[in-house]
PDB file of N, CA and C in Angstrom:
ATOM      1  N   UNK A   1       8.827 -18.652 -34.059  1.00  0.00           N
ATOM      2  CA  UNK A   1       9.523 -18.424 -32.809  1.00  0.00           C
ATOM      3  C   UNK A   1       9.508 -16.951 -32.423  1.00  0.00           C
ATOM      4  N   UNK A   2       9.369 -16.077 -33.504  1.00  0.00           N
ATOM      5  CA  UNK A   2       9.384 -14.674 -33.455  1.00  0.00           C
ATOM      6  C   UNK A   2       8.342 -14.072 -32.620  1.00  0.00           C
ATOM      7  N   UNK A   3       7.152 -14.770 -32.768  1.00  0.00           N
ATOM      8  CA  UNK A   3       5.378 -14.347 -32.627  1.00  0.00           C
ATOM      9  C   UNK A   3       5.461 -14.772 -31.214  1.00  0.00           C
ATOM     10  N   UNK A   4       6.105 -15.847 -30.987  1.00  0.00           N
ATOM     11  CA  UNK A   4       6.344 -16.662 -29.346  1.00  0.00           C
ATOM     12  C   UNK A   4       7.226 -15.717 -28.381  1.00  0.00           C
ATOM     13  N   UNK A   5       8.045 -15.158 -28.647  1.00  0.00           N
ATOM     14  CA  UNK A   5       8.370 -14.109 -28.218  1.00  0.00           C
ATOM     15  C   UNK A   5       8.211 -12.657 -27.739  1.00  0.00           C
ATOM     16  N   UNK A   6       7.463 -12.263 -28.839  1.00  0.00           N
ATOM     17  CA  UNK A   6       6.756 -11.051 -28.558  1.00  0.00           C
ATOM     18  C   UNK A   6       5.397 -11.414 -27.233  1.00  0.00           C
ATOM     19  N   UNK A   7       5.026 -12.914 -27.795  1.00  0.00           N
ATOM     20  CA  UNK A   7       4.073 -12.925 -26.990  1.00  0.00           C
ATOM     21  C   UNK A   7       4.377 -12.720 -25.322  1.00  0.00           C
ATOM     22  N   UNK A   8       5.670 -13.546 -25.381  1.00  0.00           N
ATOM     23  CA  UNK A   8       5.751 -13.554 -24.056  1.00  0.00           C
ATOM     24  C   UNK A   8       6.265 -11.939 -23.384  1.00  0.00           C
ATOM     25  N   UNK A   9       6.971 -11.398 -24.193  1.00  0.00           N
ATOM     26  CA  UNK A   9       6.925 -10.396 -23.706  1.00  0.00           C
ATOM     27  C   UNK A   9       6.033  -9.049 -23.206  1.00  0.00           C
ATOM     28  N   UNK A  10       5.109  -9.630 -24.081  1.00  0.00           N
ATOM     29  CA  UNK A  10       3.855  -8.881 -23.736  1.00  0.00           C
ATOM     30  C   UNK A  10       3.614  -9.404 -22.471  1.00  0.00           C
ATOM     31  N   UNK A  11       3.201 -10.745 -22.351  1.00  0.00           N
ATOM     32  CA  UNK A  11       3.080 -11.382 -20.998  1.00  0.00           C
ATOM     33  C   UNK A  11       3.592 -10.544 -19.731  1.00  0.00           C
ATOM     34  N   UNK A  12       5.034 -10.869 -19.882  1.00  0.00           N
ATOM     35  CA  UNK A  12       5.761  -9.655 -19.072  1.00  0.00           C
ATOM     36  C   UNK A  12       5.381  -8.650 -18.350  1.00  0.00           C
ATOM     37  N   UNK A  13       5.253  -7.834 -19.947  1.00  0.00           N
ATOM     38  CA  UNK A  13       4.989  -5.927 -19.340  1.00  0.00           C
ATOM     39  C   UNK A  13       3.525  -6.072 -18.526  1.00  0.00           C
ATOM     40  N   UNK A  14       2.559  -7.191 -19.517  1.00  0.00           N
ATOM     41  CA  UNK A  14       1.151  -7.053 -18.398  1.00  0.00           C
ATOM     42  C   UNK A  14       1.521  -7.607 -16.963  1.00  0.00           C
ATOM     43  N   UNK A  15       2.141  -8.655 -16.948  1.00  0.00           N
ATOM     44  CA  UNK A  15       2.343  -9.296 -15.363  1.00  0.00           C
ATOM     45  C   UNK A  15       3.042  -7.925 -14.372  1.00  0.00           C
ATOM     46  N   UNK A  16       3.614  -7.104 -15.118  1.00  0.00           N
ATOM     47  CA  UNK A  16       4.621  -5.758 -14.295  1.00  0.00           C
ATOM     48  C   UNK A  16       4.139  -4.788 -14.174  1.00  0.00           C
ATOM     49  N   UNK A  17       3.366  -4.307 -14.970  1.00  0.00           N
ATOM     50  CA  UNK A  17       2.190  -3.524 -14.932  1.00  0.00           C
ATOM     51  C   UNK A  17       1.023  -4.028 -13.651  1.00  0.00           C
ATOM     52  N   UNK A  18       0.616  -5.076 -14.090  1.00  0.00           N
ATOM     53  CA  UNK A  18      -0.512  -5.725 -12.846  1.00  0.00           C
ATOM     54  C   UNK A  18       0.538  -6.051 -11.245  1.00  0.00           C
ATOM     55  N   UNK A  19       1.502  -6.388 -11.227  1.00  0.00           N
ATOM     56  CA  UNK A  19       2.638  -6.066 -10.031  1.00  0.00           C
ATOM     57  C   UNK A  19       2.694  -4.803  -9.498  1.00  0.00           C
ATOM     58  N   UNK A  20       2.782  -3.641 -10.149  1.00  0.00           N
ATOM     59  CA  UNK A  20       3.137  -2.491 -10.075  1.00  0.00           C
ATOM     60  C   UNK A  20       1.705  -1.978  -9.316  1.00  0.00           C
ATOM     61  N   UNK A  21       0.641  -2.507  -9.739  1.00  0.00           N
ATOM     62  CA  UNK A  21      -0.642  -1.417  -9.349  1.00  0.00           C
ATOM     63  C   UNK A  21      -0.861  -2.061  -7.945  1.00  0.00           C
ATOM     64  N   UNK A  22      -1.026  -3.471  -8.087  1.00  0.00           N
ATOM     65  CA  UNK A  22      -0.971  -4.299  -6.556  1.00  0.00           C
ATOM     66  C   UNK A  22      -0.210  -3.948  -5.768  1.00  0.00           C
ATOM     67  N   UNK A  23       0.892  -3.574  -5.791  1.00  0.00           N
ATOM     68  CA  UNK A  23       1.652  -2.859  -4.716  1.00  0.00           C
ATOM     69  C   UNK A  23       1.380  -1.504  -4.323  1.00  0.00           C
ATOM     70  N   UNK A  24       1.103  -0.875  -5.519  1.00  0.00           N
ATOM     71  CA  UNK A  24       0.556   0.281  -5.200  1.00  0.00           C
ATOM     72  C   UNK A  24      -0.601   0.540  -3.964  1.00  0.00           C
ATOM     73  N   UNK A  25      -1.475  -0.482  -4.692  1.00  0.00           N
ATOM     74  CA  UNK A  25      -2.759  -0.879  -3.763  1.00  0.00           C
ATOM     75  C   UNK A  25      -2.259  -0.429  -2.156  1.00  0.00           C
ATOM     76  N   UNK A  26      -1.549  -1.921  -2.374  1.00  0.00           N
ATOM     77  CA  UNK A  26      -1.569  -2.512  -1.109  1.00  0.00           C
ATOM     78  C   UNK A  26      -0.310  -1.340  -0.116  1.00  0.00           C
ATOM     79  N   UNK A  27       0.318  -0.450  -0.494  1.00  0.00           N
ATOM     80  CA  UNK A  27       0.860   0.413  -0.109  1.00  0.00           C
ATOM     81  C   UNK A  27       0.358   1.548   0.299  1.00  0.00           C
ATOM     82  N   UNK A  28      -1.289   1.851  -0.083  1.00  0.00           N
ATOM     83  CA  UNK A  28      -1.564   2.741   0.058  1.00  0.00           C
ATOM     84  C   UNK A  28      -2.648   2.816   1.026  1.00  0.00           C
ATOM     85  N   UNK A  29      -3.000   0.988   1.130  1.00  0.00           N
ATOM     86  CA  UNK A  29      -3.857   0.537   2.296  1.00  0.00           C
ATOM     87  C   UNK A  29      -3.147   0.678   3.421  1.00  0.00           C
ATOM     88  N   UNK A  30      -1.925   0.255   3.356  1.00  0.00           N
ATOM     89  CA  UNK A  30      -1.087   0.383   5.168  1.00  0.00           C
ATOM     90  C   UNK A  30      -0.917   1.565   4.932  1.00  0.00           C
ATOM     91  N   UNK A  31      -0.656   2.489   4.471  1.00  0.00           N
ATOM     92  CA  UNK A  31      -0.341   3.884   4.962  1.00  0.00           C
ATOM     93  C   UNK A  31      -1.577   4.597   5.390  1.00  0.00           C
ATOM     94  N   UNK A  32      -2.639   3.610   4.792  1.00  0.00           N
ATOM     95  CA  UNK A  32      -3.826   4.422   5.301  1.00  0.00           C
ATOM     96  C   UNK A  32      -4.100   3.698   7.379  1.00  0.00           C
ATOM     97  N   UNK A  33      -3.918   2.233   7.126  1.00  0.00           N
ATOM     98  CA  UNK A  33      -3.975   1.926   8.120  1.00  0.00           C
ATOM     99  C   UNK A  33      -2.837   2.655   9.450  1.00  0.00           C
ATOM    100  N   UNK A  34      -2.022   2.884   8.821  1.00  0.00           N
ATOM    101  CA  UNK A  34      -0.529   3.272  10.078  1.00  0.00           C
ATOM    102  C   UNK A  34      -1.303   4.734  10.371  1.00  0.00           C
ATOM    103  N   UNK A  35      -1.679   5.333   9.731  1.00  0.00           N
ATOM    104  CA  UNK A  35      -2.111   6.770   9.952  1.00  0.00           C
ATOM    105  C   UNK A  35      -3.396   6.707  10.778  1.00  0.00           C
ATOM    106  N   UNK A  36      -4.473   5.267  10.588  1.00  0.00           N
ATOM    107  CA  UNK A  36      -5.501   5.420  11.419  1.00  0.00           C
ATOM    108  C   UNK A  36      -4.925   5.599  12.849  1.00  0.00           C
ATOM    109  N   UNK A  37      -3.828   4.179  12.986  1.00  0.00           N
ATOM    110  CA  UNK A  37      -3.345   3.609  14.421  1.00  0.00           C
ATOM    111  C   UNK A  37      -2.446   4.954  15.041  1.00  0.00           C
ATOM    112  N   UNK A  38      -2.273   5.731  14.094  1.00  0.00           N
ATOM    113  CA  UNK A  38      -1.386   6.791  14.909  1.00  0.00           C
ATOM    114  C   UNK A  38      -2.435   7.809  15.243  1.00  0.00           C
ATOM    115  N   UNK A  39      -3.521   8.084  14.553  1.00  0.00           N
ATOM    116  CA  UNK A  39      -4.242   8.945  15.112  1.00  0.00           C
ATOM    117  C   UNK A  39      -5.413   8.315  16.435  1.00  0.00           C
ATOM    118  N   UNK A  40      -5.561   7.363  16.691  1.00  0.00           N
ATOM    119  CA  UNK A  40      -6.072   6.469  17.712  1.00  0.00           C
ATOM    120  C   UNK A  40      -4.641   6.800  18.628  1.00  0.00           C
ATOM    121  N   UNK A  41      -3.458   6.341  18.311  1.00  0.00           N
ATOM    122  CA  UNK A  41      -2.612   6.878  19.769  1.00  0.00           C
ATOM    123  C   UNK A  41      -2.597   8.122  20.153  1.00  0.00           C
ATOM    124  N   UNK A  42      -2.405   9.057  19.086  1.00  0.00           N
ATOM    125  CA  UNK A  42      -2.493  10.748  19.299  1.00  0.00           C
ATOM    126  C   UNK A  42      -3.529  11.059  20.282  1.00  0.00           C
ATOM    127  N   UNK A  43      -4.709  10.464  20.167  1.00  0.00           N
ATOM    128  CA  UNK A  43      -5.978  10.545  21.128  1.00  0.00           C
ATOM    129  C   UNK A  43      -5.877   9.838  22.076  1.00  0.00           C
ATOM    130  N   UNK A  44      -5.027   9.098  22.199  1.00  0.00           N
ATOM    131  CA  UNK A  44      -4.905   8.429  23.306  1.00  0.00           C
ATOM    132  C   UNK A  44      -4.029   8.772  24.847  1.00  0.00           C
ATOM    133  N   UNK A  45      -3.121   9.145  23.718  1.00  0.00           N
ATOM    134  CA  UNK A  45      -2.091  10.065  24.589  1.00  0.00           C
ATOM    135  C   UNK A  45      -2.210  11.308  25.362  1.00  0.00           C
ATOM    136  N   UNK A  46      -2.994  12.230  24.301  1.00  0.00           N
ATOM    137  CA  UNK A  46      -3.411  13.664  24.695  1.00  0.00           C
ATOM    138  C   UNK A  46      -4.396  13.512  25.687  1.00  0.00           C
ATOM    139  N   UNK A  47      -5.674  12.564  25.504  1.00  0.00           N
ATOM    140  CA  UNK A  47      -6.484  12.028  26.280  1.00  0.00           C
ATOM    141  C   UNK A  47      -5.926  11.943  28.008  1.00  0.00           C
ATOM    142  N   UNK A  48      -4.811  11.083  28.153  1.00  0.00           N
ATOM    143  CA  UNK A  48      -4.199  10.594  29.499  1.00  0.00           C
ATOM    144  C   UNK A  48      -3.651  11.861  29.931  1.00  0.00           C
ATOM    145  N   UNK A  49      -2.916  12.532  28.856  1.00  0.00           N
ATOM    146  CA  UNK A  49      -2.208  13.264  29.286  1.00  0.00           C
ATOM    147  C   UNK A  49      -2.634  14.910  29.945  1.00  0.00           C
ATOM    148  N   UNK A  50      -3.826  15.083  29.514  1.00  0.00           N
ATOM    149  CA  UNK A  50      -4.883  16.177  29.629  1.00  0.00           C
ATOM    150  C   UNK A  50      -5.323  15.516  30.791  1.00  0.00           C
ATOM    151  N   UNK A  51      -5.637  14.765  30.681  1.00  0.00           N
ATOM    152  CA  UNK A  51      -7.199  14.524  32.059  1.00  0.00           C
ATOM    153  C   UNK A  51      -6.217  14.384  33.387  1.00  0.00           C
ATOM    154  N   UNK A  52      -4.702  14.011  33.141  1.00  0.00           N
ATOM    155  CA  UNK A  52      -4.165  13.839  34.448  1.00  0.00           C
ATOM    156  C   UNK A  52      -4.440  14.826  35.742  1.00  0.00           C
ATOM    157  N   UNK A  53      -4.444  16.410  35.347  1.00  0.00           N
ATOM    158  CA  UNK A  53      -4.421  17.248  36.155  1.00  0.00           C
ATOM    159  C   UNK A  53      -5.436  17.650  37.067  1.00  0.00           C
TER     160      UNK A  53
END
């Protein structure tokens, strides 16, 4: 029962570990994406806002 235990706890730390990096991931993909979409508005804006005159 001892060996069944450890096992699972190993289980665990790998499942939290592999949680931990996937979020990471995927946190570092939208921040990449929010930063594209803001620099597409930045140009968008300055764009309208320049050419008005």
């Amino acid at each position: 029962m001892n060996s069944n235990s450890s096992i699972n706890k190993s289980n665990l730390n790998l499942l939290a570990v592999v949680a931990l990096g996937l979020t990471t991931i995927y946190t570092a993909i939208l921040a990449t994406q929010l930063m594209s979409t803001k620099h597409k508005v930045d140009y968008l804006y300055y764009k309208e806002h320049f050419q008005k005159k």
